[in-house]
N, C-alpha and C. Protein backbone atom coordinates (compact mmCIF):
# COMPACT_ATOMS: atom_id res chain seq x y z
N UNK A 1 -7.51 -9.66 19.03
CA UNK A 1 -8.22 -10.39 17.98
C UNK A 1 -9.22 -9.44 17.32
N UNK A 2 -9.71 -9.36 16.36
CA UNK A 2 -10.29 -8.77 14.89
C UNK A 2 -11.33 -9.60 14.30
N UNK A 3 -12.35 -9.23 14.22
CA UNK A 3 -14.15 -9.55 14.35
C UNK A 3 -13.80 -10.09 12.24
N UNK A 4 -13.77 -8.80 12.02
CA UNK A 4 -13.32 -8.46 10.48
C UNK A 4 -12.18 -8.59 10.05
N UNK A 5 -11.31 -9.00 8.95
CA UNK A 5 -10.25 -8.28 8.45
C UNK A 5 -9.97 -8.37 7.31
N UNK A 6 -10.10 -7.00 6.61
CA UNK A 6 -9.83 -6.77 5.13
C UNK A 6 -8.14 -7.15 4.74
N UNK A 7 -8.03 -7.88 4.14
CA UNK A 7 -6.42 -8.28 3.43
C UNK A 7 -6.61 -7.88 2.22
N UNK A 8 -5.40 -7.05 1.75
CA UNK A 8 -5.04 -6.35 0.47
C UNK A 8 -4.22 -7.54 0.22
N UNK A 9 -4.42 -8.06 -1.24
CA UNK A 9 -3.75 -8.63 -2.41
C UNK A 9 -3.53 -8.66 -3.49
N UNK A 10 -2.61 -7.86 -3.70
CA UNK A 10 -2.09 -7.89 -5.00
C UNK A 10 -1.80 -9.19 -5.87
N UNK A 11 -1.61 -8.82 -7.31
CA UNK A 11 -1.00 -9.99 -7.69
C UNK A 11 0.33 -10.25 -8.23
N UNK A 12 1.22 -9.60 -7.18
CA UNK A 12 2.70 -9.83 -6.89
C UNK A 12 3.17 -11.10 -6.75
N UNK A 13 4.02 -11.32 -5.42
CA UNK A 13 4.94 -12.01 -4.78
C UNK A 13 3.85 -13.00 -4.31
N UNK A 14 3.70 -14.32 -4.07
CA UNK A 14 2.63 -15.53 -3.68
C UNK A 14 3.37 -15.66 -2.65
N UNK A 15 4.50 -15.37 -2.03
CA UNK A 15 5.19 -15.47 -0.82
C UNK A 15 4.55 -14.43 0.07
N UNK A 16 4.11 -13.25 -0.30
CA UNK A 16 3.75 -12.03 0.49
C UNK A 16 2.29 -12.37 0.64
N UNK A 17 1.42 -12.74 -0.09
CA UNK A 17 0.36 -13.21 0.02
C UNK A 17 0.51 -14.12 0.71
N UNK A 18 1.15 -15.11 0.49
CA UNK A 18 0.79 -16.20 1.90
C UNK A 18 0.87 -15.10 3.24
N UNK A 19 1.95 -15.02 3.47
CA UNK A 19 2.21 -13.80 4.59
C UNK A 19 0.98 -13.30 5.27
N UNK A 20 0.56 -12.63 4.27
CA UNK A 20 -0.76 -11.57 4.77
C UNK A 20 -1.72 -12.60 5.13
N UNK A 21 -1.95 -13.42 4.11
CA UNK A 21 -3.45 -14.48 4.60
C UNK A 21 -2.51 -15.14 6.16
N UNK A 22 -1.44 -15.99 6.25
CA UNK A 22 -1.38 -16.44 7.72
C UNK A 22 -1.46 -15.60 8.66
N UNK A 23 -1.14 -13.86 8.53
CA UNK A 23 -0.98 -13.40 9.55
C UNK A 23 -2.70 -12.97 9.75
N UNK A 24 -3.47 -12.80 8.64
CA UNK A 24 -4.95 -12.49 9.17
C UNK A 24 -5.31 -13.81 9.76
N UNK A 25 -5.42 -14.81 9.74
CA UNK A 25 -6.10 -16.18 10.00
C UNK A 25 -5.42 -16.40 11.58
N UNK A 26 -4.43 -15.49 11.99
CA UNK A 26 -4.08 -15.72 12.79
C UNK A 26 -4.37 -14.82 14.04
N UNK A 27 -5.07 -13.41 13.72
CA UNK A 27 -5.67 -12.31 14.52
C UNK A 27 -6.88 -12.20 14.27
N UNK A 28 -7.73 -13.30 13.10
CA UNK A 28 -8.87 -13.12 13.29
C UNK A 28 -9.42 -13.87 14.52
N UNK A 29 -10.85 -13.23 14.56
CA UNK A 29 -11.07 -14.00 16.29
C UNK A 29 -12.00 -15.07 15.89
N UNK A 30 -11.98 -16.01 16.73
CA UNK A 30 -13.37 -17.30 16.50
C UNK A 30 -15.09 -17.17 15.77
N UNK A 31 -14.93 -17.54 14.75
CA UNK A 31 -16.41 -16.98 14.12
C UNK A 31 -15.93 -15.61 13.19
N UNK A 32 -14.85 -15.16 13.57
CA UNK A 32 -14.85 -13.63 12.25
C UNK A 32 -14.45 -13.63 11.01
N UNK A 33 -14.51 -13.35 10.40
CA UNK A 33 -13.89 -13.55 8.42
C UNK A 33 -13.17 -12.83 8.23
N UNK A 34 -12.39 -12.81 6.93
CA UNK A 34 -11.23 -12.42 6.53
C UNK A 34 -11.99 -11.90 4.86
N UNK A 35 -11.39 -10.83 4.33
CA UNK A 35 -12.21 -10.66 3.13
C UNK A 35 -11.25 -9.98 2.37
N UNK A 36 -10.53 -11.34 1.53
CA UNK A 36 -9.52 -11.02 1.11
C UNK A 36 -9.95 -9.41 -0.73
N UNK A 37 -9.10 -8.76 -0.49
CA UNK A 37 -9.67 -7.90 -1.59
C UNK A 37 -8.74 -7.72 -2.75
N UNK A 38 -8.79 -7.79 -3.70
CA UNK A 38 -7.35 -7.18 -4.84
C UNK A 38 -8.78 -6.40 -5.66
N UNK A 39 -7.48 -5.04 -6.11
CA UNK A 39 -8.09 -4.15 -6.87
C UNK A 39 -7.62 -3.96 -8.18
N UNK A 40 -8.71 -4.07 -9.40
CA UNK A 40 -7.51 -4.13 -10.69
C UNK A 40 -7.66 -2.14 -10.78
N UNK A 41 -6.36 -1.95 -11.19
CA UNK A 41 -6.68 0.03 -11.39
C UNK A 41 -7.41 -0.18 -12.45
N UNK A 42 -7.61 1.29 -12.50
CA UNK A 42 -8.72 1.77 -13.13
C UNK A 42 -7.32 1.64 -14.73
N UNK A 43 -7.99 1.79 -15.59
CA UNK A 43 -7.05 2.15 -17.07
C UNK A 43 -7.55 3.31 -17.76
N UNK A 44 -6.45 4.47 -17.60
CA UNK A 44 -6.93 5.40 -18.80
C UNK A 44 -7.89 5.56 -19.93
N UNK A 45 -8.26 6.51 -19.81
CA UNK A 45 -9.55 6.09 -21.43
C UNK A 45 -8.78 5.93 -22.51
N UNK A 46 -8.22 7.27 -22.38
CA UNK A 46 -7.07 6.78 -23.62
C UNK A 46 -6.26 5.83 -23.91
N UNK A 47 -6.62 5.23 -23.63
CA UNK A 47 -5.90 3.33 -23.52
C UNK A 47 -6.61 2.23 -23.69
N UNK A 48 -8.07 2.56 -23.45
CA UNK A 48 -9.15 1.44 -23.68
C UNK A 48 -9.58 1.12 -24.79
N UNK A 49 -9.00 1.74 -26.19
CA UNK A 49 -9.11 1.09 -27.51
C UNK A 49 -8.16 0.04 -27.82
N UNK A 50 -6.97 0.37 -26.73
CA UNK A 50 -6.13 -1.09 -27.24
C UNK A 50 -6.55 -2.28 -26.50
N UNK A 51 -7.34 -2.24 -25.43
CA UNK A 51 -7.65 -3.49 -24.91
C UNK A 51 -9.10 -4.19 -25.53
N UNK A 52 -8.82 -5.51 -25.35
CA UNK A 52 -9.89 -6.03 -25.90
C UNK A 52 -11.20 -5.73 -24.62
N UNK A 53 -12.37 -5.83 -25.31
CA UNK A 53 -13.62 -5.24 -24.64
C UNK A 53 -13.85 -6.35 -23.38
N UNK A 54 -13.21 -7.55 -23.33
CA UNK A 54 -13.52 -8.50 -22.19
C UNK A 54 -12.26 -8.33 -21.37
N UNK A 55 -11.48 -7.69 -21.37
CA UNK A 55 -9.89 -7.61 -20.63
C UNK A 55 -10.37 -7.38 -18.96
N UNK A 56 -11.63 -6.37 -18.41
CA UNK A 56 -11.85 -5.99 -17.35
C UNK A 56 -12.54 -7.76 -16.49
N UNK A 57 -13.27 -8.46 -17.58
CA UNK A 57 -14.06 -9.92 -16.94
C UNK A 57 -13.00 -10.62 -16.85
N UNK A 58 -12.21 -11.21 -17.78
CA UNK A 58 -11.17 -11.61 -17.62
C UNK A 58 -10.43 -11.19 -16.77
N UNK A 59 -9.67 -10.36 -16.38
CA UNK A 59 -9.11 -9.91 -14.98
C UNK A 59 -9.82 -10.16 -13.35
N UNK A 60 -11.14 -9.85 -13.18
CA UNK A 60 -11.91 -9.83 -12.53
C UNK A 60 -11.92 -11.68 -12.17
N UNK A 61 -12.09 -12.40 -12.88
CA UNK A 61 -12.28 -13.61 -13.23
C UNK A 61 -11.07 -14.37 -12.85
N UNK A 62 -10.14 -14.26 -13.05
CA UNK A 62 -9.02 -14.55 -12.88
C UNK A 62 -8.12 -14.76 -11.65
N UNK A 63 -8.22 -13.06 -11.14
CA UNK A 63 -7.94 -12.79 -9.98
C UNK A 63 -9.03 -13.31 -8.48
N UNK A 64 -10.03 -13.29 -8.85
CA UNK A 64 -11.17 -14.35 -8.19
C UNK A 64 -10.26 -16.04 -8.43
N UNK A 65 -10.62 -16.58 -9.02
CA UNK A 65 -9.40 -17.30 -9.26
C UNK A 65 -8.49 -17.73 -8.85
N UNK A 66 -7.49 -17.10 -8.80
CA UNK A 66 -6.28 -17.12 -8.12
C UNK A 66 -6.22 -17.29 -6.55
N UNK A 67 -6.75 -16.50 -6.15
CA UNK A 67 -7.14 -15.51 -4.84
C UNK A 67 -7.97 -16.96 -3.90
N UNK A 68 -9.08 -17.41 -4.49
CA UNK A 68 -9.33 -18.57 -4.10
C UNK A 68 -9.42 -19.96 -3.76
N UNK A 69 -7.87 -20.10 -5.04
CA UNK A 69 -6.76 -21.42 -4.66
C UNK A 69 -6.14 -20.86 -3.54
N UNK A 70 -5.34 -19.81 -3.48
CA UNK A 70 -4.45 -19.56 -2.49
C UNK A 70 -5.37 -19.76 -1.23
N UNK A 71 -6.15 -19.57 -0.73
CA UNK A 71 -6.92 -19.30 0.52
C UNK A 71 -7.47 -21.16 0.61
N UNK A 72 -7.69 -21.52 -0.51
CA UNK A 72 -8.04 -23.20 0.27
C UNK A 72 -6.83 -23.91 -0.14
N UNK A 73 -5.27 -23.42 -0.67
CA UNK A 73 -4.43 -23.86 -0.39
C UNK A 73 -4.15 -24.22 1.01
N UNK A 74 -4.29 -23.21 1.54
CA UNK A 74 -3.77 -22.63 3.06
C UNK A 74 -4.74 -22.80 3.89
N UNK A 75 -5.94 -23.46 3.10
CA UNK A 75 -6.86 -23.69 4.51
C UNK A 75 -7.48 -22.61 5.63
N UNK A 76 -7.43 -21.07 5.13
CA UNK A 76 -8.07 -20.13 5.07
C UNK A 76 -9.46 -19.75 4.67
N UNK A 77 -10.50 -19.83 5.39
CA UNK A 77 -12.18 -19.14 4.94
C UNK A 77 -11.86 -17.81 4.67
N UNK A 78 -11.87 -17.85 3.49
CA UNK A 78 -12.14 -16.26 3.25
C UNK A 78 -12.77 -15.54 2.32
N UNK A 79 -13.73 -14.60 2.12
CA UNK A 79 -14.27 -13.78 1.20
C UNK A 79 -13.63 -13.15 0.18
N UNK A 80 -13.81 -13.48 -1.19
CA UNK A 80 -13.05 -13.09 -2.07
C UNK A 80 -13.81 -11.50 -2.62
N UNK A 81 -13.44 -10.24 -2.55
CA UNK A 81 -13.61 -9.75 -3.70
C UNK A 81 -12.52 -8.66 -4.76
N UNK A 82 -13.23 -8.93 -5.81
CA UNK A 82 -12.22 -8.27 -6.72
C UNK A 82 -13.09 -6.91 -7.19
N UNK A 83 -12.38 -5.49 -7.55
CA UNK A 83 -12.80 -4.56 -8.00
C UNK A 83 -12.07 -3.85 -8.72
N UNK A 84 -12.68 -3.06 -9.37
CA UNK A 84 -12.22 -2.54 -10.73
C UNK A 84 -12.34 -0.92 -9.88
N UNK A 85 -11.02 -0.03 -9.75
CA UNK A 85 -11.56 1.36 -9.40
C UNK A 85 -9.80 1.67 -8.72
N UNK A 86 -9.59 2.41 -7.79
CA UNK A 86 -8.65 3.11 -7.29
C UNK A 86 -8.32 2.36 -6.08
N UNK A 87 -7.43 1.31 -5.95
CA UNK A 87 -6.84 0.79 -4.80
C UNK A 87 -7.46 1.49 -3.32
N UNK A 88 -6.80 2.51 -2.89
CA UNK A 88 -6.72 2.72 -1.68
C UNK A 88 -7.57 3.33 -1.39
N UNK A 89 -8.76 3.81 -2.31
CA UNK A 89 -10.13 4.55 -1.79
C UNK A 89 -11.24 3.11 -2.20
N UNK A 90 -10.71 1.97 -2.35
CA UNK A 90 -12.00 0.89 -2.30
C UNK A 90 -11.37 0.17 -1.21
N UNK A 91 -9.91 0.16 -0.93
CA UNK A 91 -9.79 -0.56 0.12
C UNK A 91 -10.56 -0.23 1.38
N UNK A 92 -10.43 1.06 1.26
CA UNK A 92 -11.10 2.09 2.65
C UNK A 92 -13.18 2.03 2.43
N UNK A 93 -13.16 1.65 1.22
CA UNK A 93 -14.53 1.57 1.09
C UNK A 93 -15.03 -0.01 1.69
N UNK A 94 -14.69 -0.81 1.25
CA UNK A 94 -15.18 -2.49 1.78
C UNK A 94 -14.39 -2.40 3.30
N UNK A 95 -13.84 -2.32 3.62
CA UNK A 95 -13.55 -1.83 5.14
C UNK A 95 -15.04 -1.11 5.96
N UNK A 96 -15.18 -0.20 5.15
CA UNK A 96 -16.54 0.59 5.82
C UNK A 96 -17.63 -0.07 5.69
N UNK A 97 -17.52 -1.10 4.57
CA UNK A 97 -18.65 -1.84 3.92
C UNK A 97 -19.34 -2.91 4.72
N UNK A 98 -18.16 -3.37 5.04
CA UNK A 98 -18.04 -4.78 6.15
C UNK A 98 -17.81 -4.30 7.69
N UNK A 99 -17.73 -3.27 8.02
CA UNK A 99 -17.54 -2.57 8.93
C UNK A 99 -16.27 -3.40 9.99
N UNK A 100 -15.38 -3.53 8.84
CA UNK A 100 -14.06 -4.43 9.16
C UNK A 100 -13.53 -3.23 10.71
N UNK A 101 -12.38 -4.34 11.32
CA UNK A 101 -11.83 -3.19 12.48
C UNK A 101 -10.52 -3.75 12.05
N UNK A 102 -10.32 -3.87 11.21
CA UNK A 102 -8.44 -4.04 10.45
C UNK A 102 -8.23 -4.07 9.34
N UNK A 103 -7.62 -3.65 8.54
CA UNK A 103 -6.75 -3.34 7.33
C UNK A 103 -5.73 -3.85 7.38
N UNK A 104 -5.49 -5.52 6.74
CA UNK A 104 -3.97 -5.62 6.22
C UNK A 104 -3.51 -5.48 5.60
N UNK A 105 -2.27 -4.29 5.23
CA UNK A 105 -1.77 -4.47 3.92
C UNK A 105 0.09 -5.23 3.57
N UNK A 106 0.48 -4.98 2.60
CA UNK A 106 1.83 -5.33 2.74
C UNK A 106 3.03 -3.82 1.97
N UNK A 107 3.66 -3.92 2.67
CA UNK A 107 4.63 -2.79 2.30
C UNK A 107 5.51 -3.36 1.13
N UNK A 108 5.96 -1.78 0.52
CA UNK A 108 7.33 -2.27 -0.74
C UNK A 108 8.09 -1.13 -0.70
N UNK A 109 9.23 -1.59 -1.54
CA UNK A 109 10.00 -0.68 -1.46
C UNK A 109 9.41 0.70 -2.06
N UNK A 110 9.91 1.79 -1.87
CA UNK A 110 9.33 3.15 -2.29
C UNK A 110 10.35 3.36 -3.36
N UNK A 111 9.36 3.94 -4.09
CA UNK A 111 9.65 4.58 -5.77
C UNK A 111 9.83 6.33 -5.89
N UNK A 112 10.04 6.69 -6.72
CA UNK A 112 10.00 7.96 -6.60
C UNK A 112 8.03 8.10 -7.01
N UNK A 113 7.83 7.15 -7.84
CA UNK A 113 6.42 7.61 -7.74
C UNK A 113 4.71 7.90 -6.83
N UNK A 114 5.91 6.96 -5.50
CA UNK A 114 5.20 6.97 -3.95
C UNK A 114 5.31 8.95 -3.57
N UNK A 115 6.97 9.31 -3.76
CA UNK A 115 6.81 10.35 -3.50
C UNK A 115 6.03 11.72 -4.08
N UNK A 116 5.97 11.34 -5.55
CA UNK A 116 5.25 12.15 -6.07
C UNK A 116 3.89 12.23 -5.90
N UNK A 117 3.17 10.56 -6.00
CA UNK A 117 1.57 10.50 -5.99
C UNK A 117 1.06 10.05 -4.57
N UNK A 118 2.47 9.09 -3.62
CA UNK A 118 1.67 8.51 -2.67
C UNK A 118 1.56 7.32 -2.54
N UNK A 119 1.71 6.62 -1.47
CA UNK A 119 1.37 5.40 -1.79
C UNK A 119 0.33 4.79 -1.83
N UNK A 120 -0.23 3.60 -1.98
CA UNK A 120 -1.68 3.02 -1.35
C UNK A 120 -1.53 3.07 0.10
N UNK A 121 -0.57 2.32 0.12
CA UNK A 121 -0.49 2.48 1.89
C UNK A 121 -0.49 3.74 2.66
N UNK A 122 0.13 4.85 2.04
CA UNK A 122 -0.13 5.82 3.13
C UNK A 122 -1.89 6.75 2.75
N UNK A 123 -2.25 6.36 1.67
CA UNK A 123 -3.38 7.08 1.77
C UNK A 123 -4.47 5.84 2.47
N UNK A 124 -4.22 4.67 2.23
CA UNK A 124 -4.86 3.56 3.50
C UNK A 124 -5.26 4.32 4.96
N UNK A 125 -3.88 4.49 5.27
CA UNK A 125 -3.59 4.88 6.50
C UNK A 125 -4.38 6.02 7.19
N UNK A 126 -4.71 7.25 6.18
CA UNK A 126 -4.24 8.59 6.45
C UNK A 126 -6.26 8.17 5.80
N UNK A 127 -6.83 7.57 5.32
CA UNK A 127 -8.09 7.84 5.41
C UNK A 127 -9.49 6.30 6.11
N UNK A 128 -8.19 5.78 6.59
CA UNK A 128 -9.45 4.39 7.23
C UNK A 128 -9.82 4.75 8.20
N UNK A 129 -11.09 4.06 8.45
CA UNK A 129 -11.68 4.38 9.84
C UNK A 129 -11.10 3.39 10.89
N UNK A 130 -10.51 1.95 10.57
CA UNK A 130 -10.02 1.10 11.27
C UNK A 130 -8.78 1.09 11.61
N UNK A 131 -8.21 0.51 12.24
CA UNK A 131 -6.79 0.16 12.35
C UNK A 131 -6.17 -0.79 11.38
N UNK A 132 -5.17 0.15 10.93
CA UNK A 132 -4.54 -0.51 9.97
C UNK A 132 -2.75 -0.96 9.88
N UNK A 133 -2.81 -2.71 9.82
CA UNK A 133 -1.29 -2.67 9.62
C UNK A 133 -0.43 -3.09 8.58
N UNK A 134 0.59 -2.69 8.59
CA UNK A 134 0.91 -2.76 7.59
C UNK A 134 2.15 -3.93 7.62
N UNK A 135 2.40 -4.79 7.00
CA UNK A 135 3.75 -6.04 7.47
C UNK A 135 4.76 -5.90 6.17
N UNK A 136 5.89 -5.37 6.67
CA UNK A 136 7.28 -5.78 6.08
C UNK A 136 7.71 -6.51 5.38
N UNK A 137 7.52 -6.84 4.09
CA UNK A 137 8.56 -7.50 3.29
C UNK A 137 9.60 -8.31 4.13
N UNK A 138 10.21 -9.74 4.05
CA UNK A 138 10.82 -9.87 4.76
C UNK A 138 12.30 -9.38 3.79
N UNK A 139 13.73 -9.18 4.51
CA UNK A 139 14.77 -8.82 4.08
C UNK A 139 16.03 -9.84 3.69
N UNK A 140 15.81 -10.24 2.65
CA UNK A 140 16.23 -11.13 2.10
C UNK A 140 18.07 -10.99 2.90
N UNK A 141 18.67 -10.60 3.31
CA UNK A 141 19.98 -10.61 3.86
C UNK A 141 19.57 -11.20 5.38
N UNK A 142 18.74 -11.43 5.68
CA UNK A 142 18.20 -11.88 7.04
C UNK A 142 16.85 -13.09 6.88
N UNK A 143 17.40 -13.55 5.89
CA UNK A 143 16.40 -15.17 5.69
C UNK A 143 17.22 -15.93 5.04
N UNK A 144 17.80 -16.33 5.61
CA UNK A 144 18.66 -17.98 5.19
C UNK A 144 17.89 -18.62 4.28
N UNK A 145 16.86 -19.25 5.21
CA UNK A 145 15.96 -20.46 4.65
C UNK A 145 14.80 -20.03 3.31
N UNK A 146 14.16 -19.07 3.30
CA UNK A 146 14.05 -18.72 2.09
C UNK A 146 14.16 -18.42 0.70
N UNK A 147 13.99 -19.15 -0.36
CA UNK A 147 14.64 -19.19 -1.50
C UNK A 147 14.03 -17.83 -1.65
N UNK A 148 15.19 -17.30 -3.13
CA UNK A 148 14.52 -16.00 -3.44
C UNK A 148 13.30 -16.68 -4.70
N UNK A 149 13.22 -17.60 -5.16
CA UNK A 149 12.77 -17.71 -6.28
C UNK A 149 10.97 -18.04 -5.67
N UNK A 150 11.28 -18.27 -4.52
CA UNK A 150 9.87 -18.85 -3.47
C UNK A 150 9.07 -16.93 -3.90
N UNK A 151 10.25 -15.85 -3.60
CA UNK A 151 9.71 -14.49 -3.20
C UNK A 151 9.12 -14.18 -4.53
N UNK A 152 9.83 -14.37 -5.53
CA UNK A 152 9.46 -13.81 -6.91
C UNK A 152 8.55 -14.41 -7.70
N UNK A 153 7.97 -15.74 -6.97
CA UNK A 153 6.79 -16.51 -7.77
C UNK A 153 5.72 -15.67 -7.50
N UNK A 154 4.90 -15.54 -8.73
CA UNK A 154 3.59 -14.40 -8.66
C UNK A 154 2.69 -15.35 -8.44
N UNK A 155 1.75 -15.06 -7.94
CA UNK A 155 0.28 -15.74 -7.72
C UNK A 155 -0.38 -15.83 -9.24
């Protein structure tokens, strides 16, 4: 059991998110929190004339939002925060912040752009101070009962 635990959420698959929130609610220990985190990336400068000047509140706002139906959907206490900066060096930062002793994240398939830049997950890995795990996608040729359309609904 886990005092702390930071959960990475994207705003993908609402199937994978459930995932991650049952499996933290389920290794956190009696009295410990869960602090669920999504990170919006950072956006090029050269790109910030096409967005409108409220696009970062709005996102921020949103994903707060979202993030906090899902968790009293599910009947989950959990700490919401959202940040604006580089995924896998703020994940590793509110981890240190909260002086979490787990990192959940969720795996995906690899791109060629994992190989070139990396993933979040392996630079997670390769710079937390905690233990970090990471949970599997489930494999759709080995889930009957799962619709795919359940997997592809976004939060």
């Amino acid at each position: 059991m886990y005092r702390t635990i930071i959960c990475g959420i994207g705003m993908g698959s609402r199937q994978t998110a459930n995932r991650l929130l049952r499996r933290a609610a389920a290794l956190v220990e009696e009295g410990g929190n869960i602090v669920v985190v999504h990170v919006i990336e950072n956006i090029p400068h050269r790109h910030l004339m096409e967005l409108p000047e409220e696009f970062e509140t709005t996102a921020i706002a949103d994903a707060e939002r979202k993030l906090a139906a899902l968790c009293k959907d599910l009947g989950i206490p959990a700490t919401i925060e959202v940040r604006v900066g580089t995924a896998a060096s703020l994940l590793v930062a509110v981890a240190r912040e909260t002086s979490a002793d787990l990192i959940l994240l969720s795996s995906h398939a690899r791109d060629i752009t994992d190989y070139i830049f990396s993933s979040i997950v392996d630079k997670v890995v390769r710079h937390a101070g905690c233990s970090v795990l990471i949970d599997r996608r489930f494999d759709r040729r080995h889930s009957g009962s799962e619709s795919q359309a359940e997997d592809t609904a976004q939060l």
